[in-house]
N, C-alpha and C. Protein backbone atom coordinates (compact mmCIF):
# COMPACT_ATOMS: atom_id res chain seq x y z
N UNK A 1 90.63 102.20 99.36
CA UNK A 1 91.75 102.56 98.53
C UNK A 1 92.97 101.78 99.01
N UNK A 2 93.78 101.08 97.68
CA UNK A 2 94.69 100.35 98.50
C UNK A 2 95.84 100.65 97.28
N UNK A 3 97.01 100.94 97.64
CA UNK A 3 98.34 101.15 97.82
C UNK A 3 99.64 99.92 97.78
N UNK A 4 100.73 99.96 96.79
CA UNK A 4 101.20 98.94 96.80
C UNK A 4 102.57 99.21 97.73
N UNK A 5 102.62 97.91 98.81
CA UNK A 5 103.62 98.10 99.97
C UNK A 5 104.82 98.37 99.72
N UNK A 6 105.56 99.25 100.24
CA UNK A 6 107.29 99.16 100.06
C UNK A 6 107.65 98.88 100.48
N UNK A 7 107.32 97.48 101.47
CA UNK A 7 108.43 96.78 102.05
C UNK A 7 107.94 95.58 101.47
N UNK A 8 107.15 94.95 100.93
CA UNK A 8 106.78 93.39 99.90
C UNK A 8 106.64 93.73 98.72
N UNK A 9 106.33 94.79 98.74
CA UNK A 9 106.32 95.08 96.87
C UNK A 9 104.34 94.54 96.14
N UNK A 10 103.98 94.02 97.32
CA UNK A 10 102.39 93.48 97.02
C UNK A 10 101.56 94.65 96.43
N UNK A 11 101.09 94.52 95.65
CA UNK A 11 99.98 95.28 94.68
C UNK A 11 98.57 95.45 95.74
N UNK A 12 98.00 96.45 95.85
CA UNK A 12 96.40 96.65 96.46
C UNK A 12 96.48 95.83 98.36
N UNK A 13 98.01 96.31 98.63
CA UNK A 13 97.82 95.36 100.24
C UNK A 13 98.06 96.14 101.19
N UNK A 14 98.23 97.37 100.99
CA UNK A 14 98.83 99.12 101.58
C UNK A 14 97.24 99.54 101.24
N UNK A 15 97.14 99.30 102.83
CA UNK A 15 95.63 100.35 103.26
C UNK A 15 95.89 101.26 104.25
N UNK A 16 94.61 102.48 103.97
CA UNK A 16 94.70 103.39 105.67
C UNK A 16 94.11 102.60 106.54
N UNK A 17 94.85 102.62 107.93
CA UNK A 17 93.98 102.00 108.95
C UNK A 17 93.70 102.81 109.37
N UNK A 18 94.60 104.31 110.02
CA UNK A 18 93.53 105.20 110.58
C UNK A 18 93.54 106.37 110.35
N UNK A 19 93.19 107.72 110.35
CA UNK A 19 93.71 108.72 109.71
C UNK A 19 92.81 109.64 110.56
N UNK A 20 93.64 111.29 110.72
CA UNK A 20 92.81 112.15 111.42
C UNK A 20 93.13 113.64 110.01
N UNK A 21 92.52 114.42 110.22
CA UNK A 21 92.16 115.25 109.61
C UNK A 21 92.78 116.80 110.68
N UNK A 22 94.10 116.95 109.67
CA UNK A 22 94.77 118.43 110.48
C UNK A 22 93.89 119.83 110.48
N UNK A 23 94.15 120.78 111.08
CA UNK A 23 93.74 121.97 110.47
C UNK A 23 94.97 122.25 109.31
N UNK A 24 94.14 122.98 108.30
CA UNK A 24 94.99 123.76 107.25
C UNK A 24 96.11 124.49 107.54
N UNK A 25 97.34 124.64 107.32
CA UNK A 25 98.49 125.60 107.71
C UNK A 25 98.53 126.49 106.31
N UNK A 26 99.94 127.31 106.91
CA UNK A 26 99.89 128.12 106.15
C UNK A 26 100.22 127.71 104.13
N UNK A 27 100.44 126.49 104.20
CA UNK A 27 100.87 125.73 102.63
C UNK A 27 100.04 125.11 102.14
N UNK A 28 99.31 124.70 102.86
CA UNK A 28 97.64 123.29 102.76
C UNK A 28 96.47 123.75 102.64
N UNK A 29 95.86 123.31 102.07
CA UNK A 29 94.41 123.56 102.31
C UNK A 29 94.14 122.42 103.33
N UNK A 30 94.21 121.05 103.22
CA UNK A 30 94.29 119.78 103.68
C UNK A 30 95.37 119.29 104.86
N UNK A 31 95.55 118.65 105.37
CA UNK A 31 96.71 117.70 105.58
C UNK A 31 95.71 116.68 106.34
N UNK A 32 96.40 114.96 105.96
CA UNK A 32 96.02 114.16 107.00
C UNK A 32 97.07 113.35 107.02
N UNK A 33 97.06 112.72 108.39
CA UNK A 33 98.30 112.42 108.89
C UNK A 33 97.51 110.57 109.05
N UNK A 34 98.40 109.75 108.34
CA UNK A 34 97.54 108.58 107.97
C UNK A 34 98.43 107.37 108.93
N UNK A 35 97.65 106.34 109.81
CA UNK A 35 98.31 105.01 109.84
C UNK A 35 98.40 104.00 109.08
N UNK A 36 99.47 103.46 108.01
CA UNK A 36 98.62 102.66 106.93
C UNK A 36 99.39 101.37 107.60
N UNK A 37 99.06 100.06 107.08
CA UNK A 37 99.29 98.99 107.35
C UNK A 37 98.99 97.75 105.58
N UNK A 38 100.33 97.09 105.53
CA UNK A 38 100.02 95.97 105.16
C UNK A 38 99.49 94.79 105.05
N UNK A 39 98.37 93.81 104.41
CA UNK A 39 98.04 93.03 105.08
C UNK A 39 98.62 91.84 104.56
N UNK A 40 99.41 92.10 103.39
CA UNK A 40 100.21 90.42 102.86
C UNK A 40 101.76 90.73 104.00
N UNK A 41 102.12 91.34 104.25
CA UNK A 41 103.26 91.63 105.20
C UNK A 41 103.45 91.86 106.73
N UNK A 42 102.94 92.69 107.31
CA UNK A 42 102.38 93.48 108.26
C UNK A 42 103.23 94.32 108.62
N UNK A 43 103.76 95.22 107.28
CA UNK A 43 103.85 96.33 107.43
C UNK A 43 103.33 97.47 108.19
N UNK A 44 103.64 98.14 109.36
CA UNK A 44 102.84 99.67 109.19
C UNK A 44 103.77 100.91 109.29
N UNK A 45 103.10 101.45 108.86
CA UNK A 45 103.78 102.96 108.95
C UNK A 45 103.46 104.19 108.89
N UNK A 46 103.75 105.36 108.41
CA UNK A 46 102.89 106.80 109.22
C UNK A 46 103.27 107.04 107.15
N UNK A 47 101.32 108.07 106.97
CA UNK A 47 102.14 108.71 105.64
C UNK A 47 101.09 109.94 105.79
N UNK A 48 101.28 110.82 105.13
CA UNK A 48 100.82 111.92 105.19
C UNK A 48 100.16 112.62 103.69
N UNK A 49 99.01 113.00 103.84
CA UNK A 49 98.26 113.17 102.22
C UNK A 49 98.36 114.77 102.52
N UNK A 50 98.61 115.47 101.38
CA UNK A 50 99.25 117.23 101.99
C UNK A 50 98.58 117.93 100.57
N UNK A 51 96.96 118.49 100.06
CA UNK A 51 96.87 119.37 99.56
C UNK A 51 97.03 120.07 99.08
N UNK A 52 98.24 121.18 98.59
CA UNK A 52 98.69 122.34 98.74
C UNK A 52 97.75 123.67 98.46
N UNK A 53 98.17 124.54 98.78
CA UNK A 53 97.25 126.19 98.24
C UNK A 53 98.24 126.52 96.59
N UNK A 54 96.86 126.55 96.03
CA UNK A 54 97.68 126.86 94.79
C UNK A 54 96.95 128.84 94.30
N UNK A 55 97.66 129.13 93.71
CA UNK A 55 97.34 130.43 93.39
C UNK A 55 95.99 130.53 92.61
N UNK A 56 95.78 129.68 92.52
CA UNK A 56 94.19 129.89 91.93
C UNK A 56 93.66 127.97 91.68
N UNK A 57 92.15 128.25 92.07
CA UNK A 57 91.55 126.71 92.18
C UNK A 57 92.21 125.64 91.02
N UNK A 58 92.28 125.80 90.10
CA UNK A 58 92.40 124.99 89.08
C UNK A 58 93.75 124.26 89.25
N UNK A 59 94.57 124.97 90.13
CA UNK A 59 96.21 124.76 90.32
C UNK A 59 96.33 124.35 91.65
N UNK A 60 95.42 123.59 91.99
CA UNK A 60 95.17 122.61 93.46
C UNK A 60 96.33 121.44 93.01
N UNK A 61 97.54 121.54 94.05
CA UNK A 61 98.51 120.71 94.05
C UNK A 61 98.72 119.40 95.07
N UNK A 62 98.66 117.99 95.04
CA UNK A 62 98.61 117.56 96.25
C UNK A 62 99.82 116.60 96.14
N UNK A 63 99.87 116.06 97.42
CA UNK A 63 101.20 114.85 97.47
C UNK A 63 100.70 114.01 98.63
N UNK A 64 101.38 112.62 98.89
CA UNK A 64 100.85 111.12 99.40
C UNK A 64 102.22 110.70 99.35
N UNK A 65 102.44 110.83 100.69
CA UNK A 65 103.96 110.25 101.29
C UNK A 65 103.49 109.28 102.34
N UNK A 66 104.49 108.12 101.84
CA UNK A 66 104.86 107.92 103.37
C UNK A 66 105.78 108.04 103.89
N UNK A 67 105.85 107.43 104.66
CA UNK A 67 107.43 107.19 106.03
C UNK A 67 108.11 106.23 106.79
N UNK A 68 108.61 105.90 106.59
CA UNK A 68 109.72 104.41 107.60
C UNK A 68 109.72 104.98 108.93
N UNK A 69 108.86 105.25 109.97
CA UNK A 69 108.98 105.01 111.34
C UNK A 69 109.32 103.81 112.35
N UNK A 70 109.70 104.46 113.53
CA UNK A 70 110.08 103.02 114.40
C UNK A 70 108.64 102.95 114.61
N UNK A 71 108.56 101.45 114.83
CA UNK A 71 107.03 100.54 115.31
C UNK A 71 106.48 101.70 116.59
N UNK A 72 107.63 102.38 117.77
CA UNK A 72 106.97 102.62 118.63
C UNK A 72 106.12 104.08 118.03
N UNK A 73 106.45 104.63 117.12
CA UNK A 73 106.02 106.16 116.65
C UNK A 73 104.54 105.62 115.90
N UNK A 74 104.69 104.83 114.84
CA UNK A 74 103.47 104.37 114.63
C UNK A 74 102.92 104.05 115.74
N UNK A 75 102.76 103.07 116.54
CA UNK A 75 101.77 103.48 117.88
C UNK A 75 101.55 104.39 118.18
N UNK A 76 102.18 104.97 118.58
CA UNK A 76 101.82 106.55 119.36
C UNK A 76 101.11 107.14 118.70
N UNK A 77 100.93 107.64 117.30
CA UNK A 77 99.73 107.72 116.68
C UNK A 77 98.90 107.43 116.31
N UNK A 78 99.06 106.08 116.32
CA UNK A 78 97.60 105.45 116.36
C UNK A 78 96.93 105.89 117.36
N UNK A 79 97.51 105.35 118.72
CA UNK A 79 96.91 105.94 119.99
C UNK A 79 96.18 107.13 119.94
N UNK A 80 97.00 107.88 119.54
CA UNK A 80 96.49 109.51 119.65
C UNK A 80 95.16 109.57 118.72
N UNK A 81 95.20 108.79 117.30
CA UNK A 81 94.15 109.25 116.40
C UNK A 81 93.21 108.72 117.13
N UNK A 82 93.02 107.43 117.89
CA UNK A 82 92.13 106.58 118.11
C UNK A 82 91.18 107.30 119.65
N UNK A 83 92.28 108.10 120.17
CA UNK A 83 91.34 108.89 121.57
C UNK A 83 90.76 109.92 121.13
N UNK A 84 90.88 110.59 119.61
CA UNK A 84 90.21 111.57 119.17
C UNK A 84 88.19 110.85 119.06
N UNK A 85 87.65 112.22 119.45
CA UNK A 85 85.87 112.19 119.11
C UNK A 85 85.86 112.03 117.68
N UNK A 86 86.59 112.75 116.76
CA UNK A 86 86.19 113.33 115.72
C UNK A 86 87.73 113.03 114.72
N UNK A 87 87.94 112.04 114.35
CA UNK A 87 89.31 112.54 113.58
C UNK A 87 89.37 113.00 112.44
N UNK A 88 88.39 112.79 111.80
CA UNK A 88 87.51 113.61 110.40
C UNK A 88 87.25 115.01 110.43
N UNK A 89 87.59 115.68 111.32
CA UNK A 89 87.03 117.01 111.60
C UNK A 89 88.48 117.96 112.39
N UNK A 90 88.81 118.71 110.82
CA UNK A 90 90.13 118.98 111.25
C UNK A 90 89.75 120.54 112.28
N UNK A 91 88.70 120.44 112.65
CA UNK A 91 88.73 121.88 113.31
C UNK A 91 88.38 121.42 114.99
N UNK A 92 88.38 119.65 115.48
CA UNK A 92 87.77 118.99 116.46
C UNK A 92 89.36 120.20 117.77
N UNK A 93 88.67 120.13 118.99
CA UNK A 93 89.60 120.57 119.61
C UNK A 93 90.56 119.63 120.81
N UNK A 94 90.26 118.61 120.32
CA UNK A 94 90.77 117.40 121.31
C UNK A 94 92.28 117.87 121.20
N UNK A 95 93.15 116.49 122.70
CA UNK A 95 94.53 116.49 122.89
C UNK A 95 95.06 115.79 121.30
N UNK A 96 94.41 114.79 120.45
CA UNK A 96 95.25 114.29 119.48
C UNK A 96 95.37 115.67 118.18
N UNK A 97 94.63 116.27 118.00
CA UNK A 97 94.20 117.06 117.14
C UNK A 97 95.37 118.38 117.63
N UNK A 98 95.35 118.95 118.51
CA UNK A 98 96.36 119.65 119.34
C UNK A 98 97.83 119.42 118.80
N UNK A 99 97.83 117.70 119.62
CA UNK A 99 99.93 117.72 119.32
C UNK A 99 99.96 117.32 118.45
N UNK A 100 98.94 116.63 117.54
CA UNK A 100 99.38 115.97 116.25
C UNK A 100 99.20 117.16 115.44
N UNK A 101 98.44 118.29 115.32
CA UNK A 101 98.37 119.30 114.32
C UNK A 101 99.35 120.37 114.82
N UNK A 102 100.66 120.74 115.74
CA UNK A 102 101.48 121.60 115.86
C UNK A 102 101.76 122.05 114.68
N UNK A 103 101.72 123.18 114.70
CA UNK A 103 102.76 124.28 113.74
C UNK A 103 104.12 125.22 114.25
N UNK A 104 104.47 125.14 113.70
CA UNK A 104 105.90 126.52 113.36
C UNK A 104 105.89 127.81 113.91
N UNK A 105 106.70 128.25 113.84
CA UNK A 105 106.54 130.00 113.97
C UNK A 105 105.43 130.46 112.87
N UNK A 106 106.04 129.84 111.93
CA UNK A 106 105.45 130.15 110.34
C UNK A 106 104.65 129.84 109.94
N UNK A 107 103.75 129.47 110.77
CA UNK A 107 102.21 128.81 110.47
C UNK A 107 102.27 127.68 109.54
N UNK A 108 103.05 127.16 108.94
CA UNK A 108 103.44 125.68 108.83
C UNK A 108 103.60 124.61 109.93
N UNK A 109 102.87 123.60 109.44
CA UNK A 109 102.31 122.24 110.03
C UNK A 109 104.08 121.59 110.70
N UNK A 110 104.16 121.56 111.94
CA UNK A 110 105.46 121.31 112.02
C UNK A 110 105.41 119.30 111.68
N UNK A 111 104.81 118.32 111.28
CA UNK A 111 105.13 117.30 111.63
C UNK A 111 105.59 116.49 112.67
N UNK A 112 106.13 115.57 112.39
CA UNK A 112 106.28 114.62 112.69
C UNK A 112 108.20 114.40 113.49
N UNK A 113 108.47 114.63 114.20
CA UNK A 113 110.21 114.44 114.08
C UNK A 113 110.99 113.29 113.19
N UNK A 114 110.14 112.43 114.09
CA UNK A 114 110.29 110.92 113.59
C UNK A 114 110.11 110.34 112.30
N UNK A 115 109.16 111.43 111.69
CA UNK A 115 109.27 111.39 110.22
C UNK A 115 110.01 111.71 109.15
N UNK A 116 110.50 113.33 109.43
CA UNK A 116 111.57 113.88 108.92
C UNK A 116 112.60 112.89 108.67
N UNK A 117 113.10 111.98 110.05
CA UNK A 117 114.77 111.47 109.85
C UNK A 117 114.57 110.68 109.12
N UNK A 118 113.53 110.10 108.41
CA UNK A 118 113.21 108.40 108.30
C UNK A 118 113.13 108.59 106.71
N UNK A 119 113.56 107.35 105.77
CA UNK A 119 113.09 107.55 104.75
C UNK A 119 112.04 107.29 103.94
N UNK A 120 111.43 108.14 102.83
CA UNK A 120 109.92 108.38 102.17
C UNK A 120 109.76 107.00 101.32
N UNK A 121 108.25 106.70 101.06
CA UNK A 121 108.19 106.22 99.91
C UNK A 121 106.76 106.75 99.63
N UNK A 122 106.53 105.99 98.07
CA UNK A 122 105.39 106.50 97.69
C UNK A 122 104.26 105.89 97.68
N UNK A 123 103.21 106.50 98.11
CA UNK A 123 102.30 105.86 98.25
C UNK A 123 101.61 105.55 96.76
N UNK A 124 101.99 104.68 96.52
CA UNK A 124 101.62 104.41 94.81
C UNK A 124 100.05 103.71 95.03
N UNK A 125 99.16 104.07 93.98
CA UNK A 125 97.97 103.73 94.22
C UNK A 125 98.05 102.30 93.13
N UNK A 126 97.86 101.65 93.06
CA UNK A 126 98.06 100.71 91.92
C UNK A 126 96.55 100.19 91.02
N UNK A 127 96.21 100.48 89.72
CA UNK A 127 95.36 99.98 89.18
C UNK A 127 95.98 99.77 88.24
N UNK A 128 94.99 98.32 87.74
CA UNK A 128 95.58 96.80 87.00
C UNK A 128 96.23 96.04 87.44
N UNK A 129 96.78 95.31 86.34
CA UNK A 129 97.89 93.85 86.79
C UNK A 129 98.70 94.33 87.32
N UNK A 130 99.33 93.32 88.71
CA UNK A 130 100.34 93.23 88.84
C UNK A 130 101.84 92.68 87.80
């Protein structure tokens, strides 16, 4: 699956490179916390694919963000996804799975800090012409 970059504007060049699989909080059924990378640019950056719980199946809500992080935050998660056994397996009990899946008081997924300050874009999926 490829994604058009927001920092070149390139059509199908915004891929996941690595991605781990959260436990569910109290808003998600889902969350994964994604490294994506450009390959006409060499863009990377952190985005997050978020599920929601909807009041009944049919009303399954989801969203595909990304995020403008500093280069060193993207590392650091990479790192982290990459020492996980299992990053597909949001119930694995490893250290990346741990600090990368923190929650809240409120049983909400606390994120990312570094994500919050930074600004979003969308992970636009692009099919057809550019």
């Amino acid at each position: 699956m490829a994604f058009r970059c927001p920092q070149c504007n390139t059509c199908n060049s915004l891929q996941i490179e690595l991605a781990i699989d959260l436990p569910p909080d109290r808003t998600s059924e889902e969350l994964s916390l994604q490294v994506v990378s450009c390959g006409a640019c060499g863009f990377r950056s952190l985005a997050v694919c978020d599920v929601g719980r909807g009041d009944c199946p049919e009303s399954e809500s989801w969203k595909h963000i990304g995020y403008w992080v500093r280069p060193d935050a993207v590392e650091s998660v990479s790192m982290a996804i990459r020492s996980c056994p299992e990053p597909r397996n949001p119930r694995c009990p490893s250290v990346a799975h741990t600090s990368l899946g923190k929650k809240d008081l409120r049983g909400e997924w606390s994120g990312l800090l570094e994500m919050e300050r930074g600004h979003t874009f969308a992970m636009r999926l692009f099919i057809g012409q550019s």
